[in-house]
N, C-alpha and C. Protein backbone atom coordinates (compact mmCIF):
# COMPACT_ATOMS: atom_id res chain seq x y z
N UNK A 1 0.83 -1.18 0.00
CA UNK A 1 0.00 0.00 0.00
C UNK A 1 0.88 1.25 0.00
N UNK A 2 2.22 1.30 0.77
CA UNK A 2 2.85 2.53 0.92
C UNK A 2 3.37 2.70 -0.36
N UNK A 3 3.91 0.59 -0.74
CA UNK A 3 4.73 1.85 -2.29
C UNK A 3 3.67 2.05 -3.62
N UNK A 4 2.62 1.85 -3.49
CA UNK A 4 1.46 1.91 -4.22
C UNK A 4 1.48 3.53 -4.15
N UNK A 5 1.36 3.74 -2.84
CA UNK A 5 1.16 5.31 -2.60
C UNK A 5 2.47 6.55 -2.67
N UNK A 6 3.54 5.97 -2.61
CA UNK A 6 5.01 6.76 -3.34
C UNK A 6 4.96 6.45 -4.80
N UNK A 7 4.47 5.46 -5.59
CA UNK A 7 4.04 5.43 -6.70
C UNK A 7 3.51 6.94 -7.55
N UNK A 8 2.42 7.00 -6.84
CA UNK A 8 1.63 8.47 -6.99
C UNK A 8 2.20 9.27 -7.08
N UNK A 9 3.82 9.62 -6.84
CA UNK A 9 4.53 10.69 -6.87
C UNK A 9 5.38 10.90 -8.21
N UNK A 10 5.54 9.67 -8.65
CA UNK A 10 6.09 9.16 -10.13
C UNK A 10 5.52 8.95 -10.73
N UNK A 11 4.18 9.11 -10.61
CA UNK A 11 3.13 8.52 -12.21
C UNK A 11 3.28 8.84 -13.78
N UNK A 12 3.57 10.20 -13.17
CA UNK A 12 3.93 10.93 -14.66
C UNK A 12 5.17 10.47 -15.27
N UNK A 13 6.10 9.89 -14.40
CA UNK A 13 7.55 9.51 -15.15
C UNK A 13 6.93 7.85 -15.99
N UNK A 14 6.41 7.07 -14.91
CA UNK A 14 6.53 5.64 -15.19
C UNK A 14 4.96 5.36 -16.10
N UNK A 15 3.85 6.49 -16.21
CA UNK A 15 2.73 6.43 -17.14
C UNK A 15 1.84 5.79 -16.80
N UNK A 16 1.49 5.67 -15.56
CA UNK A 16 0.39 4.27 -14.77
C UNK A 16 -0.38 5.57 -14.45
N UNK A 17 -1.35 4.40 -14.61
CA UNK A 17 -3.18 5.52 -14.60
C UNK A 17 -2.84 5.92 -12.73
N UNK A 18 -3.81 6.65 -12.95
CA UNK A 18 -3.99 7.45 -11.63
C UNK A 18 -5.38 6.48 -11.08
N UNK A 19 -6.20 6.43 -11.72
CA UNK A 19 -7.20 5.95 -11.13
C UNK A 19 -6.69 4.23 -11.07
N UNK A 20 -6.06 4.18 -11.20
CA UNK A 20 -5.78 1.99 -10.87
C UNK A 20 -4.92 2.22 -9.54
N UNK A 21 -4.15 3.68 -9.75
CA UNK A 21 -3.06 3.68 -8.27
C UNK A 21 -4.26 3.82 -7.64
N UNK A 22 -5.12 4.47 -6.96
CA UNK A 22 -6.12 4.80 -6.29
C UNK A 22 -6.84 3.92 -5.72
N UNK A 23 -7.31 2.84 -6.86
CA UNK A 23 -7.73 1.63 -6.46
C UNK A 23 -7.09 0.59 -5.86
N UNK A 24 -6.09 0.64 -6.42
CA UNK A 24 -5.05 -0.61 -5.45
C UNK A 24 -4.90 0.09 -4.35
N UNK A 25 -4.55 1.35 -3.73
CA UNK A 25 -4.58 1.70 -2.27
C UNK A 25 -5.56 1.13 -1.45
N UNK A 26 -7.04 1.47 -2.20
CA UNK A 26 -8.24 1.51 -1.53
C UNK A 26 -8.50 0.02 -1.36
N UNK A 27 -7.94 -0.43 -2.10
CA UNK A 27 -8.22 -2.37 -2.26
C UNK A 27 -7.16 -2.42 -1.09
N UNK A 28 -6.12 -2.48 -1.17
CA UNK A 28 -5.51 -2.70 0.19
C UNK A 28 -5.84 -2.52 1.39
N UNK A 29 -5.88 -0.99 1.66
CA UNK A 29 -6.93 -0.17 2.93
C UNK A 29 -7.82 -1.25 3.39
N UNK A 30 -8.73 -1.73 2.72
CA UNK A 30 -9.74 -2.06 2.40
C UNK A 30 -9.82 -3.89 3.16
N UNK A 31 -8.83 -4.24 2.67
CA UNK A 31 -8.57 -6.01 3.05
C UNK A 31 -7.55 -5.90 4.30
N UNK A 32 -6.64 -4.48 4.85
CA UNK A 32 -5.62 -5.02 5.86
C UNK A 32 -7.27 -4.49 7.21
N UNK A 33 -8.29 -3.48 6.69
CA UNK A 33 -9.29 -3.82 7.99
C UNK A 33 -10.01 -5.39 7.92
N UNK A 34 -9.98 -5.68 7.06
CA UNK A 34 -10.89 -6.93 6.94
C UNK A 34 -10.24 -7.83 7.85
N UNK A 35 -8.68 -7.72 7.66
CA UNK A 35 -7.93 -9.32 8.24
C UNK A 35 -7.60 -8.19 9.69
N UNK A 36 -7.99 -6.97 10.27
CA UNK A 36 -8.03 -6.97 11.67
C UNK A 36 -9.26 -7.19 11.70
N UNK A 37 -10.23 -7.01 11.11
CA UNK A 37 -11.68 -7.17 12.24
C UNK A 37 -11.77 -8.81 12.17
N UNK A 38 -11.16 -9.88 11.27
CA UNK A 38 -11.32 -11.38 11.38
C UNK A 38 -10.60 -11.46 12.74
N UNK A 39 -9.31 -10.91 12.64
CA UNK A 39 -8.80 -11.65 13.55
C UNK A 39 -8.54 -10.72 15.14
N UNK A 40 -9.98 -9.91 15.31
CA UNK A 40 -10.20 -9.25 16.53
C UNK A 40 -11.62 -9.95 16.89
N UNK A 41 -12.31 -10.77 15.61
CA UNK A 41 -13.86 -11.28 16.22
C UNK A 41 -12.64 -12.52 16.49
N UNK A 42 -12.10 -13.55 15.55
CA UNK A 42 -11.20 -15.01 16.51
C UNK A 42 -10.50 -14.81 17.55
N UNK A 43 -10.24 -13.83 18.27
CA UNK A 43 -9.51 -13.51 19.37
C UNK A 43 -10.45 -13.36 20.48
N UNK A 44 -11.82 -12.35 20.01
CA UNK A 44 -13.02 -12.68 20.79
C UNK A 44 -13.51 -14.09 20.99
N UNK A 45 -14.00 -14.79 20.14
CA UNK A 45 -14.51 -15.86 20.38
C UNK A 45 -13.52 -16.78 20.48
N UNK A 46 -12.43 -17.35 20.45
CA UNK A 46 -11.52 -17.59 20.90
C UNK A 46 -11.52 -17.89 22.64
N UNK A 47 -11.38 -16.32 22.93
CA UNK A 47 -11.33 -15.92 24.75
C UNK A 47 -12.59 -16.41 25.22
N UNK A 48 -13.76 -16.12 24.60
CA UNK A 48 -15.23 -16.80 25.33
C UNK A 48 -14.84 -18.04 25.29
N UNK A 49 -14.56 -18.91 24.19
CA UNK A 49 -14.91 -20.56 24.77
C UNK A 49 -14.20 -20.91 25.31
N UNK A 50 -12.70 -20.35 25.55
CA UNK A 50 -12.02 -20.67 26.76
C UNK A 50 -12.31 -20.26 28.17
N UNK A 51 -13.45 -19.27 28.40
CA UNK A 51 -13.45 -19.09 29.53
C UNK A 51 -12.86 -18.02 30.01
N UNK A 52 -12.00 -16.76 29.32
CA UNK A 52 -10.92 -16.13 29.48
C UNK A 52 -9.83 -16.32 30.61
N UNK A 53 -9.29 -17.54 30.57
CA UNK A 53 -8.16 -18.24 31.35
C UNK A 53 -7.68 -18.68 30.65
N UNK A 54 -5.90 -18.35 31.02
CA UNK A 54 -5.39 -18.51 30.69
C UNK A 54 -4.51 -19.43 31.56
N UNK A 55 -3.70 -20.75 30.44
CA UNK A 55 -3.16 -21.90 30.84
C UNK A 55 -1.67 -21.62 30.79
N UNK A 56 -1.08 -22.03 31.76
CA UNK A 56 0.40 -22.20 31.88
C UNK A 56 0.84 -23.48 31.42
N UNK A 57 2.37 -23.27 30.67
CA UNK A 57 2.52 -24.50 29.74
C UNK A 57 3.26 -25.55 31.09
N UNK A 58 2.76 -26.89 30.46
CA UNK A 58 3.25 -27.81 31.19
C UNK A 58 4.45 -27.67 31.24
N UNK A 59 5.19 -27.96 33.01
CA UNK A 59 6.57 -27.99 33.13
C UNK A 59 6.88 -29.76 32.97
């Protein structure tokens, strides 16, 4: 996403549409909330069916 978005600063040298840079940001943006809100609801439900206890590893 970042070099998608330093991209934008060179468009005019390297000739890539403006509107596809735009979209690949927003497509990125877009999927790195997706894979936190997956893996903030499996961390929730996760902690419920355990009970929120936590196990110490066998010595």
């Amino acid at each position: 996403m970042l070099v998608t978005a330093a991209h934008l600063r060179v468009r005019g040298e390297t000739g890539a549409n403006t509107a596809m840079l735009v979209l690949a940001i927003g497509t990125a943006g877009v999927v790195l909330l997706a894979i936190i809100a997956v893996s903030a609801a499996l961390d929730y439900g996760w902690k419920q069916r355990r009970g929120g206890r936590v196990e110490s590893p066998a010595s």
